[in-house]
N, C-alpha and C. Protein backbone atom coordinates (compact mmCIF):
# COMPACT_ATOMS: atom_id res chain seq x y z
N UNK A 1 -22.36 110.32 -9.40
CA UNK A 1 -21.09 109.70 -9.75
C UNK A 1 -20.12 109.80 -8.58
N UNK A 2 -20.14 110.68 -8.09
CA UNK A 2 -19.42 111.45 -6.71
C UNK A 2 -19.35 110.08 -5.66
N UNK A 3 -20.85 109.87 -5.63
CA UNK A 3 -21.26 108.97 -4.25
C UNK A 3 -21.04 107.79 -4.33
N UNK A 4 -20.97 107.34 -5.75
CA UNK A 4 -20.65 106.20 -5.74
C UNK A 4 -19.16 105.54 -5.55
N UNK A 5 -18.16 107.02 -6.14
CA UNK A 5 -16.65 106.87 -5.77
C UNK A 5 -16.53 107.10 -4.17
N UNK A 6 -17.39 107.63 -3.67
CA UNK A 6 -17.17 107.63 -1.96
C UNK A 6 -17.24 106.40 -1.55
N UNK A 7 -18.60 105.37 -2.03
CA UNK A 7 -19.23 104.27 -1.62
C UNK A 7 -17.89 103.64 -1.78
N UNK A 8 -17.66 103.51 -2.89
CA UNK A 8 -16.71 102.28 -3.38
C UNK A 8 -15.27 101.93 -2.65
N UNK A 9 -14.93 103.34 -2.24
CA UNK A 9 -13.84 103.87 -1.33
C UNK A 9 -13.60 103.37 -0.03
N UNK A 10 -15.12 103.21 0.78
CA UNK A 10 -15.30 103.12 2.13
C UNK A 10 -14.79 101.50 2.55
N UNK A 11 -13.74 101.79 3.54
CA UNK A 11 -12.99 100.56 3.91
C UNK A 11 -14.10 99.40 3.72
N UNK A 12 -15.15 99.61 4.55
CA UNK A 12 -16.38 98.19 4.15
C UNK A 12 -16.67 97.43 3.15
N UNK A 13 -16.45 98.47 1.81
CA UNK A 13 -17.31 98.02 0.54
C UNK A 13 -15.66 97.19 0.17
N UNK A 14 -14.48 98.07 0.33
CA UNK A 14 -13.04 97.22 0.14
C UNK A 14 -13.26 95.82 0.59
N UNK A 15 -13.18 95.84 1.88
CA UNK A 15 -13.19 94.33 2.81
C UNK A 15 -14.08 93.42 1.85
N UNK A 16 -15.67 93.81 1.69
CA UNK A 16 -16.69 93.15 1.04
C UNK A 16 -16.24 92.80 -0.66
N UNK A 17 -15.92 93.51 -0.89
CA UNK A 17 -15.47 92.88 -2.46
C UNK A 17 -14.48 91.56 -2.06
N UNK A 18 -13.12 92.14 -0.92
CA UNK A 18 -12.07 91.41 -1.18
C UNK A 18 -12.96 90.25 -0.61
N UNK A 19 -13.50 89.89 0.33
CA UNK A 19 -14.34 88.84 0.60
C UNK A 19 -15.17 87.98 -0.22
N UNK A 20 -15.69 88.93 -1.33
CA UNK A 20 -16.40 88.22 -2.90
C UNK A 20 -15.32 87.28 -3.29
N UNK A 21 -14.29 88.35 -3.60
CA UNK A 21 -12.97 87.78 -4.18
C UNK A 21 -12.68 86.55 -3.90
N UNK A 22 -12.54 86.17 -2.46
CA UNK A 22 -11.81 85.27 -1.47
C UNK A 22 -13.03 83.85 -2.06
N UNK A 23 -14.08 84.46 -2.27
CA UNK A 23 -15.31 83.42 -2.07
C UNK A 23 -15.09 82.90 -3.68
N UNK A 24 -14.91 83.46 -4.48
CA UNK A 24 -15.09 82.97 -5.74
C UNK A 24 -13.94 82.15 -5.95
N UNK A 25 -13.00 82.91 -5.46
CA UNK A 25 -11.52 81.70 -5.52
C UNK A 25 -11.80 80.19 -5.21
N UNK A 26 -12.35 79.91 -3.80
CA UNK A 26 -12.76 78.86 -2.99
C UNK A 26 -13.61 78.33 -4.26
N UNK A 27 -14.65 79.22 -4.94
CA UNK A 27 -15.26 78.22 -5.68
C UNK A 27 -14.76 77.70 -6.81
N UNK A 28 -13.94 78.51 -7.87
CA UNK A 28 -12.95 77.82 -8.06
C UNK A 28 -12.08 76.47 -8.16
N UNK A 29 -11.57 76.95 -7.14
CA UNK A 29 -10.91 75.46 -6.30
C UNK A 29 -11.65 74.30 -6.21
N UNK A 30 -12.70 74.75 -5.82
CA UNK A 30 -13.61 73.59 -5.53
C UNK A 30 -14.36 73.30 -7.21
N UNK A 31 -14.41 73.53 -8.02
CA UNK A 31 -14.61 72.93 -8.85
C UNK A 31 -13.49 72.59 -9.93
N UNK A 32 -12.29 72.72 -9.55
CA UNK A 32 -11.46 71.90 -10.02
C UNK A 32 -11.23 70.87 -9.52
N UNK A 33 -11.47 70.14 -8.09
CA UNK A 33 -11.35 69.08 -7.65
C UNK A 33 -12.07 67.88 -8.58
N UNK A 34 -12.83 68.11 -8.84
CA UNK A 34 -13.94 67.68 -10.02
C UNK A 34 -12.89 67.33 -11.02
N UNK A 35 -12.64 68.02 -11.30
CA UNK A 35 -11.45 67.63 -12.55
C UNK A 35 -9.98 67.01 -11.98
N UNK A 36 -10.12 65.53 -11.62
CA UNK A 36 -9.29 65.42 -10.81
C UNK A 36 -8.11 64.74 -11.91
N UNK A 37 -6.90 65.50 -12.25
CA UNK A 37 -5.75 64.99 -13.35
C UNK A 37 -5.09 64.10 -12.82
N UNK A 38 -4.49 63.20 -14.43
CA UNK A 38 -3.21 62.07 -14.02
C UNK A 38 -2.44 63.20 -13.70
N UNK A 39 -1.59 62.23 -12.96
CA UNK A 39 0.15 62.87 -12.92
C UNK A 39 0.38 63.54 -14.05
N UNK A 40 0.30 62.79 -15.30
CA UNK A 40 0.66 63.89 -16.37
C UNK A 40 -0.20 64.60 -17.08
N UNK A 41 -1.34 65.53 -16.43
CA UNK A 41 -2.57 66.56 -16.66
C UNK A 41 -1.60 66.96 -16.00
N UNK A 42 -1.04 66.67 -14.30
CA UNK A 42 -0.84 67.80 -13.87
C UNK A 42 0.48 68.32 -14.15
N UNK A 43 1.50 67.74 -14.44
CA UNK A 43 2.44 68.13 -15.01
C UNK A 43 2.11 69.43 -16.34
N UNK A 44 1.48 69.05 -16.81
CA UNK A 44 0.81 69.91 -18.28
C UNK A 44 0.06 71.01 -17.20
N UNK A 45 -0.79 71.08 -16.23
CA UNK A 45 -1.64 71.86 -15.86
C UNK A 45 -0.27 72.52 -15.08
N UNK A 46 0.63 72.39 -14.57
CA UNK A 46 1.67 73.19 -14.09
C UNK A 46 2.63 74.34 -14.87
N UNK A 47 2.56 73.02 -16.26
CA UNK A 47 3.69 73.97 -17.18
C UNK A 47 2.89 75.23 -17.70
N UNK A 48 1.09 75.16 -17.53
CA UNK A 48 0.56 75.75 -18.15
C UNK A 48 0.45 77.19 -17.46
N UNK A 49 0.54 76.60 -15.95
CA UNK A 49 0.13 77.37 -15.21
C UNK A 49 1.28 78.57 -15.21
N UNK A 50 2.89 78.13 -15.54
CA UNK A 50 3.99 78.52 -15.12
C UNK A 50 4.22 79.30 -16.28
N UNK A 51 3.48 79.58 -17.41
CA UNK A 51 3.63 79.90 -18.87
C UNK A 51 2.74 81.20 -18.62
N UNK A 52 1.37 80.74 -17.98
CA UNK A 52 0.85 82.24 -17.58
C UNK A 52 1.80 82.97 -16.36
N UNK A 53 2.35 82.54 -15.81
CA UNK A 53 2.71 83.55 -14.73
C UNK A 53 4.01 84.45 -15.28
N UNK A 54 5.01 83.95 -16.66
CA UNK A 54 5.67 83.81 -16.97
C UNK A 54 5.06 85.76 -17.60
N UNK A 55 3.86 85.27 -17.88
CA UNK A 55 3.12 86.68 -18.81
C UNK A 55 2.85 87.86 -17.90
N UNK A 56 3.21 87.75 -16.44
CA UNK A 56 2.57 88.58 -15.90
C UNK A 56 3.42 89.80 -15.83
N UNK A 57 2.75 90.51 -15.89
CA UNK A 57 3.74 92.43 -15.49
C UNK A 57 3.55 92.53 -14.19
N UNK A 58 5.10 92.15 -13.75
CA UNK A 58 4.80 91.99 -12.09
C UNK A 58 4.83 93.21 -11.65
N UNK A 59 5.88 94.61 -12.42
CA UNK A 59 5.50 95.46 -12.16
C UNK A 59 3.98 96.03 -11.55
N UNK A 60 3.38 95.39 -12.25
CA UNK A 60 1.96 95.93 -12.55
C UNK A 60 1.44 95.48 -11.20
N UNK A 61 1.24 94.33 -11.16
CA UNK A 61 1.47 93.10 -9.84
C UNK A 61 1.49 94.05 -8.72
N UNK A 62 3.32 94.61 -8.23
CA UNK A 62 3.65 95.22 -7.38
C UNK A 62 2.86 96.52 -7.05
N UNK A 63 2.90 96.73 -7.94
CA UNK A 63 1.98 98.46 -7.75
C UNK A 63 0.27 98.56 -7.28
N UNK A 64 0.23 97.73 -7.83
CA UNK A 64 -1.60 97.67 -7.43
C UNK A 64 -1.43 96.98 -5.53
N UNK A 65 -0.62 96.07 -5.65
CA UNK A 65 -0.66 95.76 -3.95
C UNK A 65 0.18 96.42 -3.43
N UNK A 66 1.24 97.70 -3.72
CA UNK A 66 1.64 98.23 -2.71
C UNK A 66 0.95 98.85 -1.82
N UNK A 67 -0.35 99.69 -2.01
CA UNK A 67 -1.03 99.95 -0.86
C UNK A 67 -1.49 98.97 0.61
N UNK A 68 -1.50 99.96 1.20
CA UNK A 68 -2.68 99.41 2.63
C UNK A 68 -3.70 98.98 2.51
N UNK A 69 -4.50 99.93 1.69
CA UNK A 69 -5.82 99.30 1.99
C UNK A 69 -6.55 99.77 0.13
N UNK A 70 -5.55 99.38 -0.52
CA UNK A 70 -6.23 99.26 -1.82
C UNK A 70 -7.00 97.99 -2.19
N UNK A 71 -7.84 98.21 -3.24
CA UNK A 71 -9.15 96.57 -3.33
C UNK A 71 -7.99 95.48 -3.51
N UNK A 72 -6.54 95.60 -4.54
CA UNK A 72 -5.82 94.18 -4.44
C UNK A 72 -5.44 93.79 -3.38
N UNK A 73 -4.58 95.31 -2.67
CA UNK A 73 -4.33 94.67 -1.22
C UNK A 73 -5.17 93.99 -0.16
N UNK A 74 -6.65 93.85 -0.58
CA UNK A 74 -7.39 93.53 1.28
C UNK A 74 -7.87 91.93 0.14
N UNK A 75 -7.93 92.05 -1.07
CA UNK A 75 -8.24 91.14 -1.77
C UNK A 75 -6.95 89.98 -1.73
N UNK A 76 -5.76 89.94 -1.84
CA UNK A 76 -4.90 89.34 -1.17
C UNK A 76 -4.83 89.00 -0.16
N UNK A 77 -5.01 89.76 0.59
CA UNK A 77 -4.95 89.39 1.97
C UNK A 77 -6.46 88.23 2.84
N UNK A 78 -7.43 88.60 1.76
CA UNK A 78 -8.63 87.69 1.74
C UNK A 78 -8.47 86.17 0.88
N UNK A 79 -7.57 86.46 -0.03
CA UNK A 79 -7.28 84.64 -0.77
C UNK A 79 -6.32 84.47 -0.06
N UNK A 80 -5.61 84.86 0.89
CA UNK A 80 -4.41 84.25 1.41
C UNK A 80 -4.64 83.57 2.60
N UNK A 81 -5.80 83.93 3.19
CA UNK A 81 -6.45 83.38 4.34
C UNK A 81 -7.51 82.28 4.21
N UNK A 82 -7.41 81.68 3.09
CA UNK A 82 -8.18 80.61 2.25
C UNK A 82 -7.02 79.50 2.12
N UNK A 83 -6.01 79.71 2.38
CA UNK A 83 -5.01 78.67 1.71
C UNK A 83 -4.32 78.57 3.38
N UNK A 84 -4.15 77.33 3.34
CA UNK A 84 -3.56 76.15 4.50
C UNK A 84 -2.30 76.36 4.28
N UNK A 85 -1.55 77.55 4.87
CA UNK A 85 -0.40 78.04 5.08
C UNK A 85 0.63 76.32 5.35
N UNK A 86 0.12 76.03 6.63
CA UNK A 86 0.88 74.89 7.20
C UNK A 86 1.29 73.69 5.96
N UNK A 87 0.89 73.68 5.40
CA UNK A 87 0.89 72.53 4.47
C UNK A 87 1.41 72.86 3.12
N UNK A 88 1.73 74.00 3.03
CA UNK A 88 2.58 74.84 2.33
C UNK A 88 4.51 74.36 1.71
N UNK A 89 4.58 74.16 1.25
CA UNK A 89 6.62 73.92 1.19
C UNK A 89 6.32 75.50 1.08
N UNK A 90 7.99 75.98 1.75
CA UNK A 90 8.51 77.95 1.05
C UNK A 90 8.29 78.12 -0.42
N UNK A 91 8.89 77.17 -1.02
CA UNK A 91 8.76 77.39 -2.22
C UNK A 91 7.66 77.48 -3.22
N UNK A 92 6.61 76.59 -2.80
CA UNK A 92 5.42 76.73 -2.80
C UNK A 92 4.32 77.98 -2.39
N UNK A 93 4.60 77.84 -1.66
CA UNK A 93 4.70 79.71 -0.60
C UNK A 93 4.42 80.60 -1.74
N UNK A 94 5.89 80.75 -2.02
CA UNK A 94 6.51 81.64 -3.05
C UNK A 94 5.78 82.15 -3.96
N UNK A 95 5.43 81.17 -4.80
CA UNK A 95 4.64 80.60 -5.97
C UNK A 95 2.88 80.94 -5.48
N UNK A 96 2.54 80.41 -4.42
CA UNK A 96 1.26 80.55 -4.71
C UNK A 96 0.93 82.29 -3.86
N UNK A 97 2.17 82.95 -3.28
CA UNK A 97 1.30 84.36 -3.01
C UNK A 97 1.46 85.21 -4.21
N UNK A 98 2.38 84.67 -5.50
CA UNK A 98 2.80 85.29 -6.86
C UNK A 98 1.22 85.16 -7.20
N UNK A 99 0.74 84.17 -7.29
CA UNK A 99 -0.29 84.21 -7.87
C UNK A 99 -1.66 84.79 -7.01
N UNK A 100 -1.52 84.41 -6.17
CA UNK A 100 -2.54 85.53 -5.21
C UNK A 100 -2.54 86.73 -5.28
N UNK A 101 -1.26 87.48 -5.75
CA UNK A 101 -1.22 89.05 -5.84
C UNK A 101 -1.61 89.75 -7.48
N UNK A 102 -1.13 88.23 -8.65
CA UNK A 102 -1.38 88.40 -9.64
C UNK A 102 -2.85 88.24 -10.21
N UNK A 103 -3.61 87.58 -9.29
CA UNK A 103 -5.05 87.52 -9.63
C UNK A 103 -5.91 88.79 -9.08
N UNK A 104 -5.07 89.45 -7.54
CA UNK A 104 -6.07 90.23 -6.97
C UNK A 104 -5.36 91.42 -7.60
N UNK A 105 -4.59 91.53 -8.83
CA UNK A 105 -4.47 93.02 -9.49
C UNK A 105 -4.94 92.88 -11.00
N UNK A 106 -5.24 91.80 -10.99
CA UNK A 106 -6.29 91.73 -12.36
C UNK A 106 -5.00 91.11 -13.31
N UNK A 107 -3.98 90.80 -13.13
CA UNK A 107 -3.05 89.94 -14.07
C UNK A 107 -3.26 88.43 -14.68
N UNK A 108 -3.95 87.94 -14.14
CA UNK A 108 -4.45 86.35 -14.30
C UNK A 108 -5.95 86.53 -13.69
N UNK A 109 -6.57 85.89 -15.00
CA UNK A 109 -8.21 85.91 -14.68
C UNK A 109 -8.64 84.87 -13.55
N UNK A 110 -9.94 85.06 -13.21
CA UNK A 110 -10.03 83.81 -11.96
C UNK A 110 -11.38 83.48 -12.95
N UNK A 111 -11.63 82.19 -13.73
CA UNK A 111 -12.93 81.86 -14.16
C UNK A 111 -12.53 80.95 -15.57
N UNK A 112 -13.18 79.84 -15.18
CA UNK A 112 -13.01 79.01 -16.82
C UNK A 112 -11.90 77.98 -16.06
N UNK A 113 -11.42 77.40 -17.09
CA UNK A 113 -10.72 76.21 -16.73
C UNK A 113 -9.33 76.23 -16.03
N UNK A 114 -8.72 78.14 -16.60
CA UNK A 114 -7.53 78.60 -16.16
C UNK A 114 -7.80 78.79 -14.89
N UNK A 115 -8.50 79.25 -14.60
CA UNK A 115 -9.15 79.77 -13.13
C UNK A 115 -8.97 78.65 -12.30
N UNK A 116 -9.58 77.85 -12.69
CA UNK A 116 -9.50 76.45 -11.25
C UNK A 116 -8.14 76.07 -11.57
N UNK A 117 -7.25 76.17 -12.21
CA UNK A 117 -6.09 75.55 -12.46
C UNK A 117 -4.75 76.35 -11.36
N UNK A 118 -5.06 78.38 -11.92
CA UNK A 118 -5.01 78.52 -10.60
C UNK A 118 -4.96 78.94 -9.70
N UNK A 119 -6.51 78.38 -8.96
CA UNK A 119 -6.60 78.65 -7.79
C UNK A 119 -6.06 77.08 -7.47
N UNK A 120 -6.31 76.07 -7.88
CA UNK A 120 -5.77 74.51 -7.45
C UNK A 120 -3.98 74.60 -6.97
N UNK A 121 -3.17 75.74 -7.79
CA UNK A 121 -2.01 75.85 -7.78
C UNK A 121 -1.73 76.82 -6.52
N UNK A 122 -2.80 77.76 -6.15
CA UNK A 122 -2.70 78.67 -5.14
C UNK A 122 -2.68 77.93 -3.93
N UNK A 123 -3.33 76.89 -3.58
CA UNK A 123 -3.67 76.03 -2.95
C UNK A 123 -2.85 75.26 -2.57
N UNK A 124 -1.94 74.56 -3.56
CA UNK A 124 -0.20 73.61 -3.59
C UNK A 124 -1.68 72.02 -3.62
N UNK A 125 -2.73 72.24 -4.30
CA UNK A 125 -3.35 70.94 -4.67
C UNK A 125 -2.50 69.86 -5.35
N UNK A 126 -2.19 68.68 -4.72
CA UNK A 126 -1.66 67.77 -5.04
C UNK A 126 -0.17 68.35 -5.53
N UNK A 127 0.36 69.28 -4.60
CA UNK A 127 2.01 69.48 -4.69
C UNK A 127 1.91 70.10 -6.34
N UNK A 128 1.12 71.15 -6.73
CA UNK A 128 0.65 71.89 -7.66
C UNK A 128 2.24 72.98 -8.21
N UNK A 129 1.74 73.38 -6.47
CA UNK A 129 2.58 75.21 -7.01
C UNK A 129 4.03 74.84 -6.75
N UNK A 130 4.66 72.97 -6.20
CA UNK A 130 6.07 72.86 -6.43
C UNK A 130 6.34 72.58 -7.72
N UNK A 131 5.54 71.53 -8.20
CA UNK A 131 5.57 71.42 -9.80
C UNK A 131 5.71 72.62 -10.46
N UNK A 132 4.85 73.97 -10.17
CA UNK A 132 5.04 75.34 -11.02
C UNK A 132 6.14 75.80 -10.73
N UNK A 133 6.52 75.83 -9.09
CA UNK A 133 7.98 76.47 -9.09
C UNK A 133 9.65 75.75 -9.96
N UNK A 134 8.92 74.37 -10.08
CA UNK A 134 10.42 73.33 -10.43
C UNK A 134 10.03 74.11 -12.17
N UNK A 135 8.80 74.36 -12.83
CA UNK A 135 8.84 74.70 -14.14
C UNK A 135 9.54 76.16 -14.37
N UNK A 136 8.82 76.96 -13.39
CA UNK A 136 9.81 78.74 -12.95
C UNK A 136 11.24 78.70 -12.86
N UNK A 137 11.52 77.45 -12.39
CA UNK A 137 13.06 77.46 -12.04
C UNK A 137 13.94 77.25 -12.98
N UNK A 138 13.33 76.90 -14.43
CA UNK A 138 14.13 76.23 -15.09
C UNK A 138 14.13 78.07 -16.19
N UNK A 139 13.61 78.90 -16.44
CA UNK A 139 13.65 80.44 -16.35
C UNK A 139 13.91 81.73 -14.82
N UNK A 140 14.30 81.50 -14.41
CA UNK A 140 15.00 82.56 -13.36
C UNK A 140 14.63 83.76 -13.37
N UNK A 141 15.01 84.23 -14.98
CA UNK A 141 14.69 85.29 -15.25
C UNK A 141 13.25 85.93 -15.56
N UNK A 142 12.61 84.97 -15.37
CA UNK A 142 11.36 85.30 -15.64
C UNK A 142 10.10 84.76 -14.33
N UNK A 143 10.94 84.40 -13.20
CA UNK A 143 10.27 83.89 -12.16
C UNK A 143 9.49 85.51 -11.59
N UNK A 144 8.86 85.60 -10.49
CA UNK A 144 8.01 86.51 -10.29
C UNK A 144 8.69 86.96 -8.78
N UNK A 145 8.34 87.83 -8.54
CA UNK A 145 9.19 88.45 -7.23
C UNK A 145 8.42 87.87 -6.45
N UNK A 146 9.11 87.68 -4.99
CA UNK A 146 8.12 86.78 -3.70
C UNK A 146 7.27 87.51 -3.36
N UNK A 147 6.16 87.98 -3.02
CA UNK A 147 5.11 88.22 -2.43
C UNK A 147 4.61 87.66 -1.20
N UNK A 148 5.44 87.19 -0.55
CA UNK A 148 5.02 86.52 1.08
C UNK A 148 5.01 87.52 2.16
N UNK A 149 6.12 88.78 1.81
CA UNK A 149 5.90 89.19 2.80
C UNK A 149 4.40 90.31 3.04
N UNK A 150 3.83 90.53 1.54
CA UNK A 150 2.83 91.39 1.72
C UNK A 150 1.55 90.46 2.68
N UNK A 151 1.61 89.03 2.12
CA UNK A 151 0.44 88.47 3.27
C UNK A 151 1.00 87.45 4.35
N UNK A 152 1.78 87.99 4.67
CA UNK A 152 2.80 87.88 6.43
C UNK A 152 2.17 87.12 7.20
N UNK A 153 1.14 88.48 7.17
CA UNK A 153 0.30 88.41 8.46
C UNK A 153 -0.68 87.13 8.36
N UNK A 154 -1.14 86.89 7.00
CA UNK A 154 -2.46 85.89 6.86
C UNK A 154 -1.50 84.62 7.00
N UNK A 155 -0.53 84.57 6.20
CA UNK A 155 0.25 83.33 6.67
C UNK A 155 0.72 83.05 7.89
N UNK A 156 0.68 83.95 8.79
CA UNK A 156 0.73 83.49 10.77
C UNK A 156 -0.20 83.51 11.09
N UNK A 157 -1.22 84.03 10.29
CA UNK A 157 -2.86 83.40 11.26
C UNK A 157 -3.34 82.55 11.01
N UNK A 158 -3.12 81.99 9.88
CA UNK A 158 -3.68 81.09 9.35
C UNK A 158 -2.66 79.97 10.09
N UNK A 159 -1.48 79.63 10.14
CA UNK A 159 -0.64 79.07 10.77
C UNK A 159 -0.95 79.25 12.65
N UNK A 160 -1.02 79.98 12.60
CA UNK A 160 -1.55 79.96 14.45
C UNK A 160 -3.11 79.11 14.99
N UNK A 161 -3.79 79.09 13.63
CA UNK A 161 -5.56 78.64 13.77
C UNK A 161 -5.45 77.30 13.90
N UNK A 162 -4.66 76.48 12.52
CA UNK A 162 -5.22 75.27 12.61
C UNK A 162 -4.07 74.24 13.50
């Protein structure tokens, strides 16, 4: 039992999960393209999306990624380097590292129909995560704290690459 909490521990096996992580998102994504919505799916797939985030304990959120090198933190930092920073609005931004931090602490599931909905929103697919933020905006109080600056760094590399 010992060895296996060592195993699990070792920065490698971290990186390698968050890398699973990163990979399943992408697939995800990619099979929501498949499901390609009218304007008004996606309107509905936004409000839906903005109703789960609405549920999240960001507390909960915050705490699991405050570490360095905890599995949400390198797991964030692995879906954040999947998403086309440049093509991004801030606000969008905003919105889709909320949900990058809320999936890699186990707050929003990644799998099933919610899942591609969003990772499609993580993404700003078809101006996704402005539609979620214009639905967040209309509750304030229940919008989600920014999370950009925990993946900083992936958003200037990813911005420096392409």
């Amino acid at each position: 039992m010992t060895g296996k909490a060592i195993q699990a521990a070792k920065p490698s096996a971290i990186k390698q999960r968050a890398s699973s992580f990163a990979k399943k998102l992408k697939t995800e994504y990619e099979s929501g393209l498949h499901d390609d919505p009218t304007p008004a799916d996606r309107e509905a797939t936004a409000v839906e999306v903005s109703e789960a985030m609405r549920k999240v304990d960001w507390a909960k959120v915050k705490a699991a990624t405050a570490g360095k090198t905890a599995d949400a933190t390198q797991s964030v930092k692995a879906m954040a380097a999947q998403v086309d920073w440049d093509k991004v609005t801030p606000v969008a931004a905003e919105v889709s590292s909320a949900l990058i931090a809320a999936v890699a602490a186990g707050q929003l599931p990644i799998g099933g129909v919610m899942g591609a909905r969003v990772a499609r929103t993580i993404m700003n697919d078809r101006g996704l995560a402005q539609q979620v933020a214009r639905s967040l905006a209309r509750t304030p109080s229940q919008a989600p704290p920014d999370f950009r600056p925990l993946i900083a760094g992936a958003i200037e590399t990813t911005a420096r690459e392409t």
